[in-house]
Structure formats: C-alpha cells, structure tokens
C-alpha atoms as a PDB file:
ATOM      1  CA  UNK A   1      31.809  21.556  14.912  1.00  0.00           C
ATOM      2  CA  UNK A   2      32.601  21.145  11.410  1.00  0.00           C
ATOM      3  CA  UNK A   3      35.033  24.889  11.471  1.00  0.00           C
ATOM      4  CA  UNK A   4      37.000  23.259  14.466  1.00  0.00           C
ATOM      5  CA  UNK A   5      37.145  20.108  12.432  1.00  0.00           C
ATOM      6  CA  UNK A   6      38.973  21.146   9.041  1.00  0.00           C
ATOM      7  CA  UNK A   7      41.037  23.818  11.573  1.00  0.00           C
ATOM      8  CA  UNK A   8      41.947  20.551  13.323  1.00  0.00           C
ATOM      9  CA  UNK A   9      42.989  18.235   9.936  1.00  0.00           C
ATOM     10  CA  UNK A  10      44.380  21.606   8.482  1.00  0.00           C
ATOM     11  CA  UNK A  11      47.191  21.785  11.477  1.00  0.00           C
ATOM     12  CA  UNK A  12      47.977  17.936  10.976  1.00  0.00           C
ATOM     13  CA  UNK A  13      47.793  17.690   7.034  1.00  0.00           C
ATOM     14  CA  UNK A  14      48.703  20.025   4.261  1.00  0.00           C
ATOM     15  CA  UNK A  15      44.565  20.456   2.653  1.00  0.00           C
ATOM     16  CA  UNK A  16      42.932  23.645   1.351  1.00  0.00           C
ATOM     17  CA  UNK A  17      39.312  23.957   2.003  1.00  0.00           C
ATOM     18  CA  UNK A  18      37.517  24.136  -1.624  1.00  0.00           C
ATOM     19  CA  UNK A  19      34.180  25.202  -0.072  1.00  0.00           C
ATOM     20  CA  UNK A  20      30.960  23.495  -0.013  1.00  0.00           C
ATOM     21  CA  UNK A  21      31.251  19.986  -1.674  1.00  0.00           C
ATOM     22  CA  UNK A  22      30.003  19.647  -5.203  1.00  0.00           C
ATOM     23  CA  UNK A  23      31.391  16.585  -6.764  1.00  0.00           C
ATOM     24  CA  UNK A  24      32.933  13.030  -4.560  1.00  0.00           C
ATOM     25  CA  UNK A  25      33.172  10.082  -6.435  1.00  0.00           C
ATOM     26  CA  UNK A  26      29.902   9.785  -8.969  1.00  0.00           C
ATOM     27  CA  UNK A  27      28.067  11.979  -5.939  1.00  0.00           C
ATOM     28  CA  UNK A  28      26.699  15.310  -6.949  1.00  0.00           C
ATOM     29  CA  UNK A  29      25.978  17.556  -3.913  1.00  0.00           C
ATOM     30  CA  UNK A  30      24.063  20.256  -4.024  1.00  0.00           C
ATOM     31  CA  UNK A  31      23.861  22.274  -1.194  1.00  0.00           C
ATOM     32  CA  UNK A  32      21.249  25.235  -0.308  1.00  0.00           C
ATOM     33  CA  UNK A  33      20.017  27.152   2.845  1.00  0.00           C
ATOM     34  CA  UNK A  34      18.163  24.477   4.715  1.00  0.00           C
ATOM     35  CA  UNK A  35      18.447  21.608   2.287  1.00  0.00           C
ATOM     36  CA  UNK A  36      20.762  19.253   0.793  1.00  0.00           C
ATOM     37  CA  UNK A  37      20.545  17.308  -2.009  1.00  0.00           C
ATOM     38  CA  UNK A  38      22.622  14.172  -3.128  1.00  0.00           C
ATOM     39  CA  UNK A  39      22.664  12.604  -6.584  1.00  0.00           C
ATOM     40  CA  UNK A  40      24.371  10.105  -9.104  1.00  0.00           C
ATOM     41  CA  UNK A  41      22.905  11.272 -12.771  1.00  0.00           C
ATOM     42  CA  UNK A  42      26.425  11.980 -14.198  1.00  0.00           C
ATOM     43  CA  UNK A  43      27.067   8.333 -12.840  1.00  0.00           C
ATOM     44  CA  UNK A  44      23.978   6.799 -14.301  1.00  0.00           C
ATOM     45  CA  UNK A  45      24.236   8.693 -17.780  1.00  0.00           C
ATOM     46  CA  UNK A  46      28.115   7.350 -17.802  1.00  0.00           C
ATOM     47  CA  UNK A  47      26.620   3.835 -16.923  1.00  0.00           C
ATOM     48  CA  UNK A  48      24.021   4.222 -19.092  1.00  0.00           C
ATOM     49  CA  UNK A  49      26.191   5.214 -21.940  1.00  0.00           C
ATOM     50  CA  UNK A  50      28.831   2.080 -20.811  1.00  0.00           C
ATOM     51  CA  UNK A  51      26.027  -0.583 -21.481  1.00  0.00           C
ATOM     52  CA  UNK A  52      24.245   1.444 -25.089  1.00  0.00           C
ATOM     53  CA  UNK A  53      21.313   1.993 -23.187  1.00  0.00           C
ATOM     54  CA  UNK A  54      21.305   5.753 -23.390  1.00  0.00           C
ATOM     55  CA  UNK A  55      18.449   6.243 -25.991  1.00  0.00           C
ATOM     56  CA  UNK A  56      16.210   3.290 -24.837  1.00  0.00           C
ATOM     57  CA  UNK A  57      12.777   3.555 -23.588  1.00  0.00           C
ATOM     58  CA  UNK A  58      12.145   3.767 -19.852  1.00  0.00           C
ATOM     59  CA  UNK A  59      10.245   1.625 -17.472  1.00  0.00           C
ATOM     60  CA  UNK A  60       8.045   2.707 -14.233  1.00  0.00           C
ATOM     61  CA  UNK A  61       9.161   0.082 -12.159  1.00  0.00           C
ATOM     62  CA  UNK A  62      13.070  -1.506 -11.642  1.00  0.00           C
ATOM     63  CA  UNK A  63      11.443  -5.119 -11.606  1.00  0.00           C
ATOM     64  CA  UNK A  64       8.634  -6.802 -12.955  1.00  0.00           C
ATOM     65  CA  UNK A  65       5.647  -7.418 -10.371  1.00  0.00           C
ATOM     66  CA  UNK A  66       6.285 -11.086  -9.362  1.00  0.00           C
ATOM     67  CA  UNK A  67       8.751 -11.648 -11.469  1.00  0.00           C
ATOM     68  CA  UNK A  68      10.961 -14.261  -9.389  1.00  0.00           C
ATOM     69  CA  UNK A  69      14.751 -15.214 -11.130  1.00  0.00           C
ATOM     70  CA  UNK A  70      16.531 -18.069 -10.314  1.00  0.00           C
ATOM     71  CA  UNK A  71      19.214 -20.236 -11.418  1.00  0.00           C
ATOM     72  CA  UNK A  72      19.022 -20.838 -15.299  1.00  0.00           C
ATOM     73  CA  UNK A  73      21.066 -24.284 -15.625  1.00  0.00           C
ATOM     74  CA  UNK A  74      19.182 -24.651 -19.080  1.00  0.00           C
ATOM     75  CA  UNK A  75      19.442 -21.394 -20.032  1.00  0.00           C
ATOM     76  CA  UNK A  76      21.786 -19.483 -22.512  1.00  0.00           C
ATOM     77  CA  UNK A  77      24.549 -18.095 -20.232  1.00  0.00           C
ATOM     78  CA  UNK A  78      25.350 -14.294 -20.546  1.00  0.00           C
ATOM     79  CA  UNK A  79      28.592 -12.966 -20.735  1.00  0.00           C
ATOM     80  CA  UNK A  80      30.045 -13.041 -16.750  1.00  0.00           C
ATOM     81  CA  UNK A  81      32.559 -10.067 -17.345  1.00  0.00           C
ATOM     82  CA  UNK A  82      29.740  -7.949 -18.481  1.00  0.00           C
ATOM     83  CA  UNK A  83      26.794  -9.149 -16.004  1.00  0.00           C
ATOM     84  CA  UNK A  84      29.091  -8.852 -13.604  1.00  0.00           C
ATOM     85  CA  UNK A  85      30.772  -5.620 -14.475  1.00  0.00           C
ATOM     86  CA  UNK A  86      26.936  -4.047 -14.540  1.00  0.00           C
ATOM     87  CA  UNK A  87      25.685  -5.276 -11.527  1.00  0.00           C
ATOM     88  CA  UNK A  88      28.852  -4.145  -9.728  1.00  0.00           C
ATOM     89  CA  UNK A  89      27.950  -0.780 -10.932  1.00  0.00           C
ATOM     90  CA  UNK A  90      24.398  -1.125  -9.866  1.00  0.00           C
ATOM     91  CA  UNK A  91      25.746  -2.011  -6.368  1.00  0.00           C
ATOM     92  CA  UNK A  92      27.311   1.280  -6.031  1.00  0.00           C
ATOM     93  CA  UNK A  93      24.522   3.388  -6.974  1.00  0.00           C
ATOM     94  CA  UNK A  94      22.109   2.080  -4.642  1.00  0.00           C
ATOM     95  CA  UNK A  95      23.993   4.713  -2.269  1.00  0.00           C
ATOM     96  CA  UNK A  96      21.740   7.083  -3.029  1.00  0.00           C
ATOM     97  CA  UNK A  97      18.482   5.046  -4.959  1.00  0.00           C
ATOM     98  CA  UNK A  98      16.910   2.493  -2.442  1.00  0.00           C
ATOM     99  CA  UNK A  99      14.697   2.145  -4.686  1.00  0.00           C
ATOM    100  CA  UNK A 100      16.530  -0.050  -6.992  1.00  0.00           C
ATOM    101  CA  UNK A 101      18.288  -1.818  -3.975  1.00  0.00           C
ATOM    102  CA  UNK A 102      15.845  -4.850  -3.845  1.00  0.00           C
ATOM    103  CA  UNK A 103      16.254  -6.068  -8.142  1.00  0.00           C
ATOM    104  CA  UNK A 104      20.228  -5.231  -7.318  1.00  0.00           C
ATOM    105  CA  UNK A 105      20.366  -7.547  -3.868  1.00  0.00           C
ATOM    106  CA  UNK A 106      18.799 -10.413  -6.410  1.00  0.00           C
ATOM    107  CA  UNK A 107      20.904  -9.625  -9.208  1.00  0.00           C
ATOM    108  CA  UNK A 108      23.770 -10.102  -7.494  1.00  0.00           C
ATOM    109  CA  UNK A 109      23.262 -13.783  -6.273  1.00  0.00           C
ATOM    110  CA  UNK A 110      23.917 -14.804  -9.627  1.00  0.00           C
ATOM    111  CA  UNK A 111      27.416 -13.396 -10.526  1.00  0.00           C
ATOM    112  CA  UNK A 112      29.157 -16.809 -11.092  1.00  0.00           C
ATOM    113  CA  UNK A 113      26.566 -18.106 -13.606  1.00  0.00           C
ATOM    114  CA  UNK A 114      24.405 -15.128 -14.980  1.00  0.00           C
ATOM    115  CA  UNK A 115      21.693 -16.387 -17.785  1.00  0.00           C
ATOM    116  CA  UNK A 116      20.595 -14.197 -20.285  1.00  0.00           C
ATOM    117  CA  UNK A 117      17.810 -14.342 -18.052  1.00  0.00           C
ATOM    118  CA  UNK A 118      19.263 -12.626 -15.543  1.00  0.00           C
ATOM    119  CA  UNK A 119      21.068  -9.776 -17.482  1.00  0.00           C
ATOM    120  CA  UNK A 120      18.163  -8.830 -19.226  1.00  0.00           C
ATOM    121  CA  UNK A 121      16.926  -8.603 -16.016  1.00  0.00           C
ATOM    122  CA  UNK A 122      19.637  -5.853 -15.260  1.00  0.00           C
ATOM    123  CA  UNK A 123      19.079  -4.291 -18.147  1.00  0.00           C
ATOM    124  CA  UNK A 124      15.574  -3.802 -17.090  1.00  0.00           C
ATOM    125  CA  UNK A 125      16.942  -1.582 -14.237  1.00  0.00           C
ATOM    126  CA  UNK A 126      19.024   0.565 -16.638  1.00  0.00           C
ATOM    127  CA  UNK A 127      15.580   1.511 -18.219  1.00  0.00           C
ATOM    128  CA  UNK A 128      14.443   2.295 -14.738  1.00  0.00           C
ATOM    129  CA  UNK A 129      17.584   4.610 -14.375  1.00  0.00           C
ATOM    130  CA  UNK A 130      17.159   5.798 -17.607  1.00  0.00           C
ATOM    131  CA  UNK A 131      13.871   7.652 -16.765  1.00  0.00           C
ATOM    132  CA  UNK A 132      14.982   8.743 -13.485  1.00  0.00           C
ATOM    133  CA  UNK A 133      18.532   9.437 -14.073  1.00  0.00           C
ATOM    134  CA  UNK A 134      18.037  13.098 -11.929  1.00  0.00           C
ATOM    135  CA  UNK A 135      16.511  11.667  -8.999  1.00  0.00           C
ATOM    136  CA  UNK A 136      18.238  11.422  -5.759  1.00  0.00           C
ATOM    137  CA  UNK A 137      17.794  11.924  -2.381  1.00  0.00           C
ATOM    138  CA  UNK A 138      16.446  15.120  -0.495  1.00  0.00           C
ATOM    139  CA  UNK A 139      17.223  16.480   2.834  1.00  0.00           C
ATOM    140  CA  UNK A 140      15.565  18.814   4.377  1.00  0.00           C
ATOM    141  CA  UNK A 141      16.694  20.623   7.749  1.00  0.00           C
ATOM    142  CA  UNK A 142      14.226  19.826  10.440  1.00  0.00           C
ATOM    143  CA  UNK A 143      13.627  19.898  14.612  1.00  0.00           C
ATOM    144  CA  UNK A 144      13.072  15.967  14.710  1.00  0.00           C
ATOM    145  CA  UNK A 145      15.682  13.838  14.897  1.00  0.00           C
ATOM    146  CA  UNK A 146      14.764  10.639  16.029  1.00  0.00           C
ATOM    147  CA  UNK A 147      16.259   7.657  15.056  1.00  0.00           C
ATOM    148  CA  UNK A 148      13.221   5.746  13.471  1.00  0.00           C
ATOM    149  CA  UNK A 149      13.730   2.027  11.773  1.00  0.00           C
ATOM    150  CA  UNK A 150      11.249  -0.050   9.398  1.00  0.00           C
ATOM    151  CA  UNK A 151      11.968  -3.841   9.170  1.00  0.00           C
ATOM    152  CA  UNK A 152      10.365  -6.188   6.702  1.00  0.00           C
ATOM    153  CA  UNK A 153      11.256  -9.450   4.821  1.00  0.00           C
ATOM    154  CA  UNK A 154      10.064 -11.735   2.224  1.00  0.00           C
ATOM    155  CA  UNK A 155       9.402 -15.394   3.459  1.00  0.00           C
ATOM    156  CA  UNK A 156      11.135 -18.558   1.722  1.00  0.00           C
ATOM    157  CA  UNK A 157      11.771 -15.533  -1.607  1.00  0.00           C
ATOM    158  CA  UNK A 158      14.904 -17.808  -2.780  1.00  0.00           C
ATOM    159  CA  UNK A 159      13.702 -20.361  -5.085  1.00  0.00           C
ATOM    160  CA  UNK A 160      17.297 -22.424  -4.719  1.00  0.00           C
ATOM    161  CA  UNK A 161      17.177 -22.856  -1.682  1.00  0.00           C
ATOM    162  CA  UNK A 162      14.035 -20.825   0.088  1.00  0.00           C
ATOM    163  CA  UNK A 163      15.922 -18.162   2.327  1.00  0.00           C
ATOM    164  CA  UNK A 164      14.093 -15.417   3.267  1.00  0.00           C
ATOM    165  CA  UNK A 165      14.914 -11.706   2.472  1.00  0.00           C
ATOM    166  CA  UNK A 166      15.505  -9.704   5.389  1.00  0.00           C
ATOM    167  CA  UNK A 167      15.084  -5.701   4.908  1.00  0.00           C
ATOM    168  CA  UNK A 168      16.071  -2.530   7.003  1.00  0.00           C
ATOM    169  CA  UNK A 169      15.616   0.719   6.616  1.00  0.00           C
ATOM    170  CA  UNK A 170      16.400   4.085   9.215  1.00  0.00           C
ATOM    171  CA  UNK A 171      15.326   7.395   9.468  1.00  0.00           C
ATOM    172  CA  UNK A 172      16.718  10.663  11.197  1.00  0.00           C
ATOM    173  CA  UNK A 173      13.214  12.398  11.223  1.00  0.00           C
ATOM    174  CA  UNK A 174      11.660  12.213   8.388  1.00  0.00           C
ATOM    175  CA  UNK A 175      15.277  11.998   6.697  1.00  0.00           C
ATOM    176  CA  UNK A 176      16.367   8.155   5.552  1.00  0.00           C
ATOM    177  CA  UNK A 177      19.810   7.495   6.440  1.00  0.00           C
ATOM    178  CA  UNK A 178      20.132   3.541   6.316  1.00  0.00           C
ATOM    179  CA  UNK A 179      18.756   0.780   4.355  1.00  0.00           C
ATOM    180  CA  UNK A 180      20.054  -2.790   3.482  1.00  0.00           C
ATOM    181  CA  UNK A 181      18.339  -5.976   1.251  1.00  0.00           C
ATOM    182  CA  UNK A 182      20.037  -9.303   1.667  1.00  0.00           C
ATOM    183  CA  UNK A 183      18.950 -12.983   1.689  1.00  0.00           C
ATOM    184  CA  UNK A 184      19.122 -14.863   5.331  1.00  0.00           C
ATOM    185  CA  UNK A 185      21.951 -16.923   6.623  1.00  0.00           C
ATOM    186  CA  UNK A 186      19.302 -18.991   7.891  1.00  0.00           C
ATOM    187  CA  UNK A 187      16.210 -21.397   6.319  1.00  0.00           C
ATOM    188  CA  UNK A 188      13.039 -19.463   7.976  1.00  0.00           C
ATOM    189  CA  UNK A 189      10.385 -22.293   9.400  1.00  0.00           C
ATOM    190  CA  UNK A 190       7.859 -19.841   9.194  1.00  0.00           C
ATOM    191  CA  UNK A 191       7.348 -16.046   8.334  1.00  0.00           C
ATOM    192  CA  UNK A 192       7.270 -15.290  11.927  1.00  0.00           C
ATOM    193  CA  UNK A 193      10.838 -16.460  12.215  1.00  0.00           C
ATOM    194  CA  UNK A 194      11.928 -14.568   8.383  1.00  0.00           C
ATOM    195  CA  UNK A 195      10.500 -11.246  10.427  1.00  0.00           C
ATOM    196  CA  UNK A 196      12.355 -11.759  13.656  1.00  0.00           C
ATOM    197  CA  UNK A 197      15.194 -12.603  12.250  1.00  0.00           C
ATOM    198  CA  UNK A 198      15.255  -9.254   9.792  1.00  0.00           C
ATOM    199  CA  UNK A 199      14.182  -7.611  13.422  1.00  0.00           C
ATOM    200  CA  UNK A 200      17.637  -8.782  14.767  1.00  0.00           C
ATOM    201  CA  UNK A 201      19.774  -7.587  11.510  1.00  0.00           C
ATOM    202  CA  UNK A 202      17.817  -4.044  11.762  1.00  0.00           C
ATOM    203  CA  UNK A 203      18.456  -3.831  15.482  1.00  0.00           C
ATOM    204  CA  UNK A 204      22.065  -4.364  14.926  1.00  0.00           C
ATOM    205  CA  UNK A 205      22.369  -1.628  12.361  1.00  0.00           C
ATOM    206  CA  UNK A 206      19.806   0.305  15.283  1.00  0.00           C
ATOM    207  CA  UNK A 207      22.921   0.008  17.796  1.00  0.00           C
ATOM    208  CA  UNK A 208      25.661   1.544  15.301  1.00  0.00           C
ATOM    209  CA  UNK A 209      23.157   4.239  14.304  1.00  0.00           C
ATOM    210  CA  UNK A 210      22.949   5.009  18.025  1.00  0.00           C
ATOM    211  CA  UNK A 211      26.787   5.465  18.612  1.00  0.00           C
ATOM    212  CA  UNK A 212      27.272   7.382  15.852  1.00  0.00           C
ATOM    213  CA  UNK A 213      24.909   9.513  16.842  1.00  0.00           C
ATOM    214  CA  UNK A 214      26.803   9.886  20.362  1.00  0.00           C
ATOM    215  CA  UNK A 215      30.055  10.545  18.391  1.00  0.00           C
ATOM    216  CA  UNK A 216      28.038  13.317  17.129  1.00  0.00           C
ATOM    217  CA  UNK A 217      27.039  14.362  20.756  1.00  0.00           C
ATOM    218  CA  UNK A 218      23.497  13.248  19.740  1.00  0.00           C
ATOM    219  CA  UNK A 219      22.253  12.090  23.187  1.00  0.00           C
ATOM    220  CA  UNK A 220      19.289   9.481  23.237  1.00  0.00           C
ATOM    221  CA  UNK A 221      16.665  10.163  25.447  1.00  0.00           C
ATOM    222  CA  UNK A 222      14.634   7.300  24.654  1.00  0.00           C
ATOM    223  CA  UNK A 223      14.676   3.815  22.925  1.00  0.00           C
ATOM    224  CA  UNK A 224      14.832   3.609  19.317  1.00  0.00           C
ATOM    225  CA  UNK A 225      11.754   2.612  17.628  1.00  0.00           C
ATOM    226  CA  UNK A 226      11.753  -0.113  14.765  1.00  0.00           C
ATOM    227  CA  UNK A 227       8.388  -0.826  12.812  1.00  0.00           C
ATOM    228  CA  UNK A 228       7.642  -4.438  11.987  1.00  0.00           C
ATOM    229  CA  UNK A 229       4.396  -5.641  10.484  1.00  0.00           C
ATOM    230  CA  UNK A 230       4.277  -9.282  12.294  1.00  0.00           C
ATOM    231  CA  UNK A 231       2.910  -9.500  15.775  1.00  0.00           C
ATOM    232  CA  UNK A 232       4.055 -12.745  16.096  1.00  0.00           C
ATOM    233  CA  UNK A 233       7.515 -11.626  15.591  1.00  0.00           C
ATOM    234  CA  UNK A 234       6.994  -8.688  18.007  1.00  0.00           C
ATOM    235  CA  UNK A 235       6.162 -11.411  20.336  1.00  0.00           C
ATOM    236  CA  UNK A 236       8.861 -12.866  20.350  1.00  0.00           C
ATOM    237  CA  UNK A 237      11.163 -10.358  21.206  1.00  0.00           C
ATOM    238  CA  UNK A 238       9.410  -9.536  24.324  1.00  0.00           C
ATOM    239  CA  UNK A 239       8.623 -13.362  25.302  1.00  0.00           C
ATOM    240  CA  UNK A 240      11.536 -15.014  26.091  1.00  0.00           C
ATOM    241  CA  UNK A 241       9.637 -18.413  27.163  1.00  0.00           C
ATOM    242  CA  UNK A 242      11.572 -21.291  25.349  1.00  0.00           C
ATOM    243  CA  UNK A 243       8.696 -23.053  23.071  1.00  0.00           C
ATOM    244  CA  UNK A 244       8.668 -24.935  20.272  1.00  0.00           C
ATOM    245  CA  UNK A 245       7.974 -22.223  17.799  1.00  0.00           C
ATOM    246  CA  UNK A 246      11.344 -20.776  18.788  1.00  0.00           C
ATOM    247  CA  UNK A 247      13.773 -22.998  20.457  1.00  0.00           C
ATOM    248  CA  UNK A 248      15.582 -23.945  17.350  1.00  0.00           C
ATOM    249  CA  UNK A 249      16.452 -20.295  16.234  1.00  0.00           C
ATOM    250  CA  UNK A 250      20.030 -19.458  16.452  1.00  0.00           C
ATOM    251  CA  UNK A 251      21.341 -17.682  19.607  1.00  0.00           C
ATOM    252  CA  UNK A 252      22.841 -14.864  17.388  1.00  0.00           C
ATOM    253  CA  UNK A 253      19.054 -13.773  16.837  1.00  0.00           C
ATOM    254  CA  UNK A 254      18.090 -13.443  20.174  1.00  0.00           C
ATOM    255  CA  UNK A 255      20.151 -10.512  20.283  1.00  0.00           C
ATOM    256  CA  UNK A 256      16.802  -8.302  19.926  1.00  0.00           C
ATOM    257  CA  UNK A 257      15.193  -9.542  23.087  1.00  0.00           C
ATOM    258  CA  UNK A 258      18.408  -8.204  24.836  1.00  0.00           C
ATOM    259  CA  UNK A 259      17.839  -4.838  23.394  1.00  0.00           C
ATOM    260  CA  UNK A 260      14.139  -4.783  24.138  1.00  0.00           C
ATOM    261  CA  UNK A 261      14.886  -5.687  27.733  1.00  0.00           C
ATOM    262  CA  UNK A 262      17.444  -2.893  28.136  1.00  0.00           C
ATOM    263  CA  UNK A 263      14.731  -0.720  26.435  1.00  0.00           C
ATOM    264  CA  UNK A 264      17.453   0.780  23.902  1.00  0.00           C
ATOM    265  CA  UNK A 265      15.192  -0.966  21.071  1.00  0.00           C
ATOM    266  CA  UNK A 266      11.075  -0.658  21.620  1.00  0.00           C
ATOM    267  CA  UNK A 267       9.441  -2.306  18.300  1.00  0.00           C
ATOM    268  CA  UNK A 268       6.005  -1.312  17.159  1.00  0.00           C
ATOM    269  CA  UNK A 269       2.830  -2.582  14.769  1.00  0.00           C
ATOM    270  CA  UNK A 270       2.920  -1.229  11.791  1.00  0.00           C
ATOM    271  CA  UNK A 271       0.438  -2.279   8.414  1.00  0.00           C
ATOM    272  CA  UNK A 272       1.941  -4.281   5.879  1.00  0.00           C
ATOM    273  CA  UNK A 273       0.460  -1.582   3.445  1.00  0.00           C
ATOM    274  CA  UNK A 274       2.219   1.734   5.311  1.00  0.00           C
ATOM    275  CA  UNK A 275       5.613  -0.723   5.510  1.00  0.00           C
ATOM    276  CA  UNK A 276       8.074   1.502   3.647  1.00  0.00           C
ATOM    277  CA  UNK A 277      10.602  -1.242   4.130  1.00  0.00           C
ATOM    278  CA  UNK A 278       8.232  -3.777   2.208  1.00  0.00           C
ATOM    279  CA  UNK A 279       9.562  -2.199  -1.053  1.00  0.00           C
ATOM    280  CA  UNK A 280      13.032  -3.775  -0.273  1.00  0.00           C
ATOM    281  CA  UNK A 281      11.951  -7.493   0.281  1.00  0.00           C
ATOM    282  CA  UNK A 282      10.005  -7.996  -2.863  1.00  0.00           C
ATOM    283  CA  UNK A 283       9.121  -6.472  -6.455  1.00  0.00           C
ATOM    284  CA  UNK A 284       6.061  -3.957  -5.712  1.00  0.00           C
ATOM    285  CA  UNK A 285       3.381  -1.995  -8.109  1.00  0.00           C
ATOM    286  CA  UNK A 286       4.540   1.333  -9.490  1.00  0.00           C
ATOM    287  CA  UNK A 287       1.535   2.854  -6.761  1.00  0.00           C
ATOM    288  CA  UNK A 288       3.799   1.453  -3.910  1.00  0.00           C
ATOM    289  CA  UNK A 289       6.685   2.581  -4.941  1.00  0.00           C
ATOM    290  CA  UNK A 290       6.085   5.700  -5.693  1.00  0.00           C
ATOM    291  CA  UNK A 291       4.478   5.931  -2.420  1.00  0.00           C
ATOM    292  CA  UNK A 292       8.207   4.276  -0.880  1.00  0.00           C
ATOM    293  CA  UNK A 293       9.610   7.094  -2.926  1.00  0.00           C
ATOM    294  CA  UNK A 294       8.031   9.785  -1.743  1.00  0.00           C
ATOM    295  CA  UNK A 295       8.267   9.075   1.943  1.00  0.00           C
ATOM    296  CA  UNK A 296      12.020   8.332   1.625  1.00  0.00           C
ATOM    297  CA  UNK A 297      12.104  12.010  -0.147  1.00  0.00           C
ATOM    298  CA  UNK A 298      13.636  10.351  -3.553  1.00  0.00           C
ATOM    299  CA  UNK A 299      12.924  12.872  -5.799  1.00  0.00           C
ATOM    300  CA  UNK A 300      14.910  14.764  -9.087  1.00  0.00           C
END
C-alpha cells in the first residue's frame, strides 16, 4: 500500500523518496524491524534551552499531587508573551507525551491572565521534561488490532466555575493512538453526568477512529469497546427512560446511546485504579503514572 502510494504522488508531483523518515517537524523517528519509535528530545532540549532550564533539577511527576490552580486576581501577574509562548510549546509536545497532557490542558485556561502562580507551574513541567527528555512513544508490531478506548473525567475540577474534565484515550492493540484532556462545555450535576458526558466526547473520537480505519481497509467486525469506571454512567447509555437524573442533559450527549443501540460502541466496567485514562483528568502519584506510562509504552 504504501509503494503504490509514493508511485501514485510521484506521477502527480515532482518528490524524491529520501527513505525511511528520520526527522518531521521536532519528531524523531526511528524505525527498526518490527518496531517504531517516535520522539521529541531535540524539541524538548531546544525548549528547554529557550526557557534556561537546561541544567535544573528534575521532578518525578509533571504536577504536584492535588495541587489545584486557579485564577490569581491577587496575585503577581507573569509575563503573558512568555507564559504564553511556553505553554504553546507544551501544547505541541503532548503529540507524543500524554503524560504531560493533563498539567498542559490546565495550563492553558489561563493564557489571558497567567500569575506567577501559574508559570511556575509550567516551569514545573519543564523539570518533568528535563528528566525525561528521551522518552517517547513505542510501537511495537503486533496481531491485535482492535480499536480499544478508556474514558474518565474529573467532577466539578474547575474551581471558576466547576466544569468537569472530560478524558479519552484509544488504543490499536496494545498500541495508543488517541488521547485528549479538556474541561466540559457543560456544568456536571453530578459525577454520573461528568462521566457520560466524557463517554459521548470519547465515542465521537471512537467513530473517526473507525473510518479511518476503513480508509485503511481495516474492516470492523465488532463494536468498539470504551472502558468507563461509572456504572451509573454506563447506565445511562443503555437506558434511554427519560428521568429526572437525566432529562436536563443536552441532546448533543445522547449521541452515545445511539451508538450503543447500533452496537458500533459497547462500553464496559472498568476499576477506577486500572483506569489508564484517570491520569488525564487529574494530577496522580508518581506509582500511577508510571504505571499510565508503561501501559501506554512511553518509554526512552
């Protein structure tokens, strides 16, 4: 497939084939028999370098445990340009590091008025970076390929305005291919509600997946399964009575009980503990997230 495709772009464009990719943009690609593996450390030593925090001492974790920011309005501001200029950088290497993707989805709610608060906050993920500048993530040819999904979120997180934070993540096997952290649209009445809502974002992303995958001439055999660690919100999806628990939720969030009727989305139990996507909703111990890491296959 991919021969016929560069034979294909060679006959409509003027392109030389350079070999196997090394270098795209800040990526590093290294390629071997049976495994691939995709990096940013040149990007994270430039960033690192950017900001002076090349020599400074590292961190196990990219966010305190329980450490919750908000907005400083009393608080010495920090330089916007800069704050800004970091966390934009941040942004971009959560492409290959979920595991900085939760501090970076809070970080970046306060880009009009950072505190010093806040940016020390960021810098706190530089030291992170700083003593895993090599890792990356790891992909190893395998016979499964089914399109797995974990969904979490963090009830009422926000203290502004107490949005949830809704959290996906997908698999191809054992290989992670997806994963977003954002806050809610939406004020969540109850953690029930926070979960099926992040159920609805993750099955949307579950549906893309799925076409791609047929672009690919993937063919599905069977529903995708997403892991979410509320039954109540599992409920849901399958119940479609109108009560009062769930009459007020938005329309756009009943998408999921559409999918789960057509049987293209089945969701599943999972522990709150074995909840890979749990990592992405909240600041966790360095135990958990080492144990995120090494599922996910993020690794130097």
């Amino acid at each position: 497939m991919v021969e016929d495709f560069k034979l294909a772009m060679m006959k409509k464009f003027e392109m030389s084939d350079l070999g196997l990719m090394r270098y795209f943009l800040g990526f590093q690609v290294k390629q071997s028999s049976g495994e691939i593996f995709i990096s940013q450390e040149k990007y994270v030593e430039d960033l690192l370098k950017k900001f002076q925090m090349l020599s400074c001492k590292p961190v196990p974790t990219p966010m305190a445990l329980n450490e919750k920011l908000q907005q400083e309005d009393d608080s010495e501001m920090a330089d916007e340009k800069l704050y800004r200029s970091l966390v934009g950088s941040l942004i971009y290497l959560t492409n290959t590091r979920p595991d900085i993707v939760q501090p970076v989805s809070v970080l970046s709610r306060f880009m009009s008025k950072p505190s010093k608060v806040h940016y020390a906050a960021a810098k706190r993920v530089l030291r992170f970076l700083q003593g895993t500048m090599k890792h990356g993530l790891r992909y190893v040819k395998e016979l499964n390929n089914d399109l797995v999904g974990f969904t979490d979120s963090d009830w009422a997180g926000s203290l502004e305005d107490r949005r949830s934070t809704s959290a996906y993540l997908f698999c191809l096997g054992s290989k992670v291919i997806s994963w977003s952290s954002r806050k809610q649209n939406t004020v969540a009445l109850s953690s029930a509600e926070a979960e099926y809502s992040a159920t609805t974002s993750a099955a949307c992303e579950a549906v893309w997946l799925r076409r791609i995958m047929v672009d690919l001439q993937q063919k599905h055999t069977c529903s995708t399964t997403i892991f979410c660690d509320n039954m109540s919100a599992i409920a849901m999806t399958k119940n479609p009575v109108f009560h009062a628990r769930s009459k007020h939720i938005e329309l756009r969030h009943h998408f999921i009980r559409d999918l789960v009727n057509k049987r293209e989305i089945h969701l599943e139990f999972i522990g709150t503990n074995e909840q890979p996507a749990d990592v992405l909703t909240k600041p966790v111990s360095l135990e958990k997230l080492e144990k995120f890491k090494d599922k996910m296959k993020i690794t130097n």
